[in-house]
PDB file of N, CA and C in Angstrom:
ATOM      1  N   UNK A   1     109.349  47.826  53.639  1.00  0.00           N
ATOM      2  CA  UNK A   1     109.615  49.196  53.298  1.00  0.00           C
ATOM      3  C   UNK A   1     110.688  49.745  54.242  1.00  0.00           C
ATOM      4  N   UNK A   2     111.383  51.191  54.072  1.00  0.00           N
ATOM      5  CA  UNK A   2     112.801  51.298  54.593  1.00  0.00           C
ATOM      6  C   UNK A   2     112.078  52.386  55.379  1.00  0.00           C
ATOM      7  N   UNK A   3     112.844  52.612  56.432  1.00  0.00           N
ATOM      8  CA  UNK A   3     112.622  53.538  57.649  1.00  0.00           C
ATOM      9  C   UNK A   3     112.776  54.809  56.644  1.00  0.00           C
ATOM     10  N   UNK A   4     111.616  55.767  57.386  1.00  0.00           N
ATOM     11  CA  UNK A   4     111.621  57.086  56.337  1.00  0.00           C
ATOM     12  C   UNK A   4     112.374  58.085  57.200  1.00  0.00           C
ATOM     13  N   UNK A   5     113.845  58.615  56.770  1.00  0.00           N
ATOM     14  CA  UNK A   5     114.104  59.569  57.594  1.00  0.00           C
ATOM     15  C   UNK A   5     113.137  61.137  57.803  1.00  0.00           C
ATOM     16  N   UNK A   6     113.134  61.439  59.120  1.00  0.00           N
ATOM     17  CA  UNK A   6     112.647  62.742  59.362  1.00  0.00           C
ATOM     18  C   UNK A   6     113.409  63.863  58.744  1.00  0.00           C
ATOM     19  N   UNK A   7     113.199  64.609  57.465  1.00  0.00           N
ATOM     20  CA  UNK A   7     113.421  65.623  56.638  1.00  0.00           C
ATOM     21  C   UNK A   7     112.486  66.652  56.485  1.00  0.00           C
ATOM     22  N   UNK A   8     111.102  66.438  57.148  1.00  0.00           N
ATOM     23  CA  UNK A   8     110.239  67.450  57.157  1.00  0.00           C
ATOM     24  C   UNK A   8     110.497  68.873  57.675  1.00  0.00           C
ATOM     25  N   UNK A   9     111.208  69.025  58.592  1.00  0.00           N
ATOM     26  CA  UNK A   9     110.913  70.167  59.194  1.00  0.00           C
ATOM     27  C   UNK A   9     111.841  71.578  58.226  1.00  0.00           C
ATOM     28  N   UNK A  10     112.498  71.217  57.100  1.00  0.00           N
ATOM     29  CA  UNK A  10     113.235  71.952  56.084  1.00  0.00           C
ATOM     30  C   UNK A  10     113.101  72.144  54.936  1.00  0.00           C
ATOM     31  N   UNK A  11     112.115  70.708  54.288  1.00  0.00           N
ATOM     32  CA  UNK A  11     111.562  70.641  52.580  1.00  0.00           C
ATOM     33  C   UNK A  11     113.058  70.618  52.023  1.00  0.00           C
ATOM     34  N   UNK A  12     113.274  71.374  51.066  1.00  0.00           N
ATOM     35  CA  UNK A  12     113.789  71.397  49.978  1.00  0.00           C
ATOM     36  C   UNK A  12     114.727  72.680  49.932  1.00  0.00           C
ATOM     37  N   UNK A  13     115.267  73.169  51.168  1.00  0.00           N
ATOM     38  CA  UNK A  13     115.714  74.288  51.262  1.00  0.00           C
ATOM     39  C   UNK A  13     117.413  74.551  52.388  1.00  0.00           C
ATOM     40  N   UNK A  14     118.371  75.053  51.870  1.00  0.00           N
ATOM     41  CA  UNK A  14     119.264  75.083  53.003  1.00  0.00           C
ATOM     42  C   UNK A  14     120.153  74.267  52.055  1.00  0.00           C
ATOM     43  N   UNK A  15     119.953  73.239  51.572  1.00  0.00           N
ATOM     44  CA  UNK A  15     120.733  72.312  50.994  1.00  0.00           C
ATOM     45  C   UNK A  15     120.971  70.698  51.566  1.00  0.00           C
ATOM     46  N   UNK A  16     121.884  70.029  51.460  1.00  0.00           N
ATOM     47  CA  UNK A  16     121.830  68.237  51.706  1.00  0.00           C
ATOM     48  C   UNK A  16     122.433  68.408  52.636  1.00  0.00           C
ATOM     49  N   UNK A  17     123.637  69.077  52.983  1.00  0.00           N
ATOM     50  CA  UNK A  17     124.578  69.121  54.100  1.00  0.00           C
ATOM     51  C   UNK A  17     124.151  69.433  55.721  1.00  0.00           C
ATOM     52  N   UNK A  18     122.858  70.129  55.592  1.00  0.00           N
ATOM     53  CA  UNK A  18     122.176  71.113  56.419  1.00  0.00           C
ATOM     54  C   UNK A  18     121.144  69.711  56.826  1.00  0.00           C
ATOM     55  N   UNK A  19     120.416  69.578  56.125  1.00  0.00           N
ATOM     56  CA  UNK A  19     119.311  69.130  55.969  1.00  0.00           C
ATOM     57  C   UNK A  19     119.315  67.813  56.729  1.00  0.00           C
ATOM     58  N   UNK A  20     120.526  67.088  56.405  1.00  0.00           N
ATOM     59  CA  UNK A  20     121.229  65.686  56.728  1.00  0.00           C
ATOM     60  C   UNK A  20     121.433  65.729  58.557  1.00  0.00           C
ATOM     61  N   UNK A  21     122.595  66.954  58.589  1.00  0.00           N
ATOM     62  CA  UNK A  21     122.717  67.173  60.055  1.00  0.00           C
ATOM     63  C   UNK A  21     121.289  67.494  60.674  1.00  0.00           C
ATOM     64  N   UNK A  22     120.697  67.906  60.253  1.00  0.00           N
ATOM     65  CA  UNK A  22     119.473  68.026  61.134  1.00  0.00           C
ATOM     66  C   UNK A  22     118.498  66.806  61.129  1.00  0.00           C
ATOM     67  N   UNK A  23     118.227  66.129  60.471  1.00  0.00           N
ATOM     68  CA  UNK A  23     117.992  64.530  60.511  1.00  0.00           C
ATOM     69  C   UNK A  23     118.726  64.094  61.386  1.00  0.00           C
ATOM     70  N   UNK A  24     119.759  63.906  61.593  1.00  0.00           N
ATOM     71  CA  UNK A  24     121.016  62.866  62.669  1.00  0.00           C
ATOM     72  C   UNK A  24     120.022  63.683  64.110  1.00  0.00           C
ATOM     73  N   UNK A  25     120.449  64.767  64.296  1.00  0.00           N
ATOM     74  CA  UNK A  25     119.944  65.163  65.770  1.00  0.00           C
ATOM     75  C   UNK A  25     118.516  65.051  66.291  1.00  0.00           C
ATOM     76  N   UNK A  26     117.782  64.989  65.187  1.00  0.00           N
ATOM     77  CA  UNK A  26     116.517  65.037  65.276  1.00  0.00           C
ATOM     78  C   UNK A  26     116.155  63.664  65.539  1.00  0.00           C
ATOM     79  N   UNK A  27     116.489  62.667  65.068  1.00  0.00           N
ATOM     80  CA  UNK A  27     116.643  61.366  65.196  1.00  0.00           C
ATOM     81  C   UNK A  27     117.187  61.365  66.315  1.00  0.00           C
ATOM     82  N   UNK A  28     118.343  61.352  66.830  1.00  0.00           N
ATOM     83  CA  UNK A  28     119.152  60.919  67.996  1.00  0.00           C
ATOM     84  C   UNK A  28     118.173  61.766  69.554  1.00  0.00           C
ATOM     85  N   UNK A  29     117.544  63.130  69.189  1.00  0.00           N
ATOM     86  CA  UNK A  29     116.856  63.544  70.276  1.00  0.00           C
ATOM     87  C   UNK A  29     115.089  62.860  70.483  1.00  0.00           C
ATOM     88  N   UNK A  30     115.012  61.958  69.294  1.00  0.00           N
ATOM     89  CA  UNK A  30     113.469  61.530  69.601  1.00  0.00           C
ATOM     90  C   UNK A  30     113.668  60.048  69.909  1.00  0.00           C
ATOM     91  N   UNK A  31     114.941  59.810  70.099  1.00  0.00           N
ATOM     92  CA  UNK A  31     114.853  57.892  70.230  1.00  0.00           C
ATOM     93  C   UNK A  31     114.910  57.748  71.416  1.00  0.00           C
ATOM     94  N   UNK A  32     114.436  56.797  72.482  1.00  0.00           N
ATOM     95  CA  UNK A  32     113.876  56.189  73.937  1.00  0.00           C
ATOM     96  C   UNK A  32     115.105  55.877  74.570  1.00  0.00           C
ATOM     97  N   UNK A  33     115.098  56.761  75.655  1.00  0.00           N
ATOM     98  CA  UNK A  33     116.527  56.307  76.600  1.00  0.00           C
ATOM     99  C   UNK A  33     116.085  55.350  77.514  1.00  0.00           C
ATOM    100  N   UNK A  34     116.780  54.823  78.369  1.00  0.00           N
ATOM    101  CA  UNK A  34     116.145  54.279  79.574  1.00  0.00           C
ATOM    102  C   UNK A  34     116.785  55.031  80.892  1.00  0.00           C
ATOM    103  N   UNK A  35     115.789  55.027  81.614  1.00  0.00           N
ATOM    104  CA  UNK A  35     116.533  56.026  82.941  1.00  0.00           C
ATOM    105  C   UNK A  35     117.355  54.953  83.764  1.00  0.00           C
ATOM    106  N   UNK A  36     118.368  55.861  84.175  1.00  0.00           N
ATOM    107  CA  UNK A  36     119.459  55.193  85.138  1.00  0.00           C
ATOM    108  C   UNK A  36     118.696  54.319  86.654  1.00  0.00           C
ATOM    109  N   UNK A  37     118.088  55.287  86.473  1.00  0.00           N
ATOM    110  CA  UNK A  37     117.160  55.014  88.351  1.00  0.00           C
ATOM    111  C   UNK A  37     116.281  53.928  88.303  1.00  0.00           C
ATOM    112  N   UNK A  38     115.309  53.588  87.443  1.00  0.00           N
ATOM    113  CA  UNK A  38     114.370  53.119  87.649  1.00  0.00           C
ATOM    114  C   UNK A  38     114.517  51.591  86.355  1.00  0.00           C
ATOM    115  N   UNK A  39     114.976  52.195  85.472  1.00  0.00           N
ATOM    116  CA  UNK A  39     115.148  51.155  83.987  1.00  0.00           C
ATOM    117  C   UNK A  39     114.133  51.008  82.995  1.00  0.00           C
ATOM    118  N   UNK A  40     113.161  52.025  83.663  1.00  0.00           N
ATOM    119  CA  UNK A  40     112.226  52.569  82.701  1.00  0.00           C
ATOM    120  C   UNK A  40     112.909  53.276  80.917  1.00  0.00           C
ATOM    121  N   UNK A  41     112.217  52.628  79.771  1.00  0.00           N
ATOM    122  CA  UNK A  41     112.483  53.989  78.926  1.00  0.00           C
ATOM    123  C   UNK A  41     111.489  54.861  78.272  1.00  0.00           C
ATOM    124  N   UNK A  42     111.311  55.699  79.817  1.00  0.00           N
ATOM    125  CA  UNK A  42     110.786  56.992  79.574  1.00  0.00           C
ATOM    126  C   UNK A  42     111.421  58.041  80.135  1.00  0.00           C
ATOM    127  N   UNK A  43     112.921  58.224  79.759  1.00  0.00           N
ATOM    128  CA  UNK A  43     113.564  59.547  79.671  1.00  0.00           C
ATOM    129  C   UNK A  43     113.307  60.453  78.913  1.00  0.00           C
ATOM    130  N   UNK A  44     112.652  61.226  79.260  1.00  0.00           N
ATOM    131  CA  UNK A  44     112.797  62.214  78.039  1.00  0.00           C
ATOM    132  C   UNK A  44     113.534  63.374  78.017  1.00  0.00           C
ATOM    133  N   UNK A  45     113.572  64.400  76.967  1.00  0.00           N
ATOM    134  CA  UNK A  45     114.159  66.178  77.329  1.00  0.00           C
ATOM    135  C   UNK A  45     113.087  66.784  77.672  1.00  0.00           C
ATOM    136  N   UNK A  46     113.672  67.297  79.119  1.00  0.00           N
ATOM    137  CA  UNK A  46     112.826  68.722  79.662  1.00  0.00           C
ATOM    138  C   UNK A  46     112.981  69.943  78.961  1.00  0.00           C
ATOM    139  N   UNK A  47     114.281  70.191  79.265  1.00  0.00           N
ATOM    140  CA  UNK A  47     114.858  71.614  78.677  1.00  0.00           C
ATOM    141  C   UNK A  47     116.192  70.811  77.978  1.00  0.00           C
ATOM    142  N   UNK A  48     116.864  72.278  77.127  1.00  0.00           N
ATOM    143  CA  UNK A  48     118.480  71.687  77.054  1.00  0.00           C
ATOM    144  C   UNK A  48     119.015  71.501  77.849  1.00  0.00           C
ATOM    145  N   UNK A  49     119.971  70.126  77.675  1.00  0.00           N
ATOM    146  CA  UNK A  49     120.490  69.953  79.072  1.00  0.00           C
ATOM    147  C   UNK A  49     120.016  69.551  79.910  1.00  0.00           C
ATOM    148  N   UNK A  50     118.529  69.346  80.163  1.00  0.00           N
ATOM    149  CA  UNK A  50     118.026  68.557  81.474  1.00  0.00           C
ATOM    150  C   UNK A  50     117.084  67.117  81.202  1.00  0.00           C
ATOM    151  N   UNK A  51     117.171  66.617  81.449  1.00  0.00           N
ATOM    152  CA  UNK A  51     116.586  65.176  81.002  1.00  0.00           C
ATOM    153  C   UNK A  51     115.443  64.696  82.505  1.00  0.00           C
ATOM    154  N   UNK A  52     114.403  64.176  81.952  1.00  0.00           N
ATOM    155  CA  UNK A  52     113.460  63.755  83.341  1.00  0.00           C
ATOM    156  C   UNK A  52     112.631  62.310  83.240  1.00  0.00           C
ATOM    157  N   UNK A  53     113.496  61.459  83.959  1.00  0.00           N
ATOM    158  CA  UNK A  53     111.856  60.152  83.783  1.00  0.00           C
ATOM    159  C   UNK A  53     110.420  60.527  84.153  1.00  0.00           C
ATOM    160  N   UNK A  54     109.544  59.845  83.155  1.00  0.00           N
ATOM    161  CA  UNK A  54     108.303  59.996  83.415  1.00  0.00           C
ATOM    162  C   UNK A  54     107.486  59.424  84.109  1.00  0.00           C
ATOM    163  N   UNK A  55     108.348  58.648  84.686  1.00  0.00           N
ATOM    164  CA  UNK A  55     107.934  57.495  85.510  1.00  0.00           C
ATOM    165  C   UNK A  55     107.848  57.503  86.933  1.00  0.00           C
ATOM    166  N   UNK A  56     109.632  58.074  87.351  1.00  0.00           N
ATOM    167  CA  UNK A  56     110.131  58.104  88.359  1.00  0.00           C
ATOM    168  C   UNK A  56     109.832  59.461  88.745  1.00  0.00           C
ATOM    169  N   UNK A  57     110.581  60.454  87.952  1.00  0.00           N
ATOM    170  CA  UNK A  57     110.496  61.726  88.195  1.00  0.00           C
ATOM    171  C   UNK A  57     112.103  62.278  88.447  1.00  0.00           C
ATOM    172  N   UNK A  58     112.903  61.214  88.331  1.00  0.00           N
ATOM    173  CA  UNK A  58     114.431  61.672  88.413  1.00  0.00           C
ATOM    174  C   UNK A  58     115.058  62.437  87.342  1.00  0.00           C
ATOM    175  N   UNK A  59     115.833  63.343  87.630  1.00  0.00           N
ATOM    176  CA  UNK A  59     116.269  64.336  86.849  1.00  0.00           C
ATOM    177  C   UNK A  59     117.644  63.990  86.465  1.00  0.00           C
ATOM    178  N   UNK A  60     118.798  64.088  85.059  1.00  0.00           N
ATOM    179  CA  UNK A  60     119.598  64.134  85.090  1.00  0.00           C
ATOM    180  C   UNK A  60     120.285  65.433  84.189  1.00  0.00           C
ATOM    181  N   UNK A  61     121.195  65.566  84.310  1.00  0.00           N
ATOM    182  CA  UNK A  61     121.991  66.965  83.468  1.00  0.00           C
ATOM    183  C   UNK A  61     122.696  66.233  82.518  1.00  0.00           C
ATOM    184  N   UNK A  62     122.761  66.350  81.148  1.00  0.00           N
ATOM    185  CA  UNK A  62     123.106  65.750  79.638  1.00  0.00           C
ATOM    186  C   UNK A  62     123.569  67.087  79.068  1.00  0.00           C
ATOM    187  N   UNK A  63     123.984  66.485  77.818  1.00  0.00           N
ATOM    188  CA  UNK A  63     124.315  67.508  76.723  1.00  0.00           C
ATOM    189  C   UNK A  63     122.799  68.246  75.865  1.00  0.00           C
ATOM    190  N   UNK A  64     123.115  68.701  74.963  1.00  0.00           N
ATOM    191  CA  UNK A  64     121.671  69.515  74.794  1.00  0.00           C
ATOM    192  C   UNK A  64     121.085  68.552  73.868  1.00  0.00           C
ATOM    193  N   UNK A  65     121.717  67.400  73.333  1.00  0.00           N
ATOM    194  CA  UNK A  65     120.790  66.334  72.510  1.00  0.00           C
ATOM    195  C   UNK A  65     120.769  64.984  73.050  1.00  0.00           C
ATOM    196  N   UNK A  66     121.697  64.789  73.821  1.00  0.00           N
ATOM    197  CA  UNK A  66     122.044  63.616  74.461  1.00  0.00           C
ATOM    198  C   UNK A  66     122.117  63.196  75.787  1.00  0.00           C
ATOM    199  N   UNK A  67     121.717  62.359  76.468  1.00  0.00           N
ATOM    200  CA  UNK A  67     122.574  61.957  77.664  1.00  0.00           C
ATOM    201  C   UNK A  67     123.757  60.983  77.585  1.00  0.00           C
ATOM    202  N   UNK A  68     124.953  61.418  78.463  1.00  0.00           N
ATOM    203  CA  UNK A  68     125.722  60.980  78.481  1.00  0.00           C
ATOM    204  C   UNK A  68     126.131  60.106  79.443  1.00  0.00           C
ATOM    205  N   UNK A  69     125.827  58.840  80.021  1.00  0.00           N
ATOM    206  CA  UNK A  69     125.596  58.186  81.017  1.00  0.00           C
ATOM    207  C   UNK A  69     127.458  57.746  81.800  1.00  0.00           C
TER     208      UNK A  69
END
């Protein structure tokens, strides 16, 4: 069976164009980084912009969906 994209959080509303971009980010902000420090991947988002291993506890500053290593 094919990977089900995440489209829930909009239904049927806004339109494909909308709906699509918000799939890409939503996707790209829930997939497993690995932290620089440790090589753990449990980076996650704190806030926008701030990223924290769960492991280590190291902090880095990213874009508001991404880190940019």
């Amino acid at each position: 069976m094919a990977k089900k994209k995440s489209m829930k959080g909009l239904g049927a509303r806004y339109g494909i164009k909308p709906r699509k971009q918000y799939t890409q980010v939503h996707l790209m902000l829930k997939e497993k980084r690995t932290c620089p420090d440790c090589g753990s991947k449990k980076l996650s988002r704190e806030a926008v912009g701030i990223w924290k291993c769960q492991k280590c506890g190291f902090k880095i500053a990213g874009t508001a969906y991404d880190v940019k290593l």
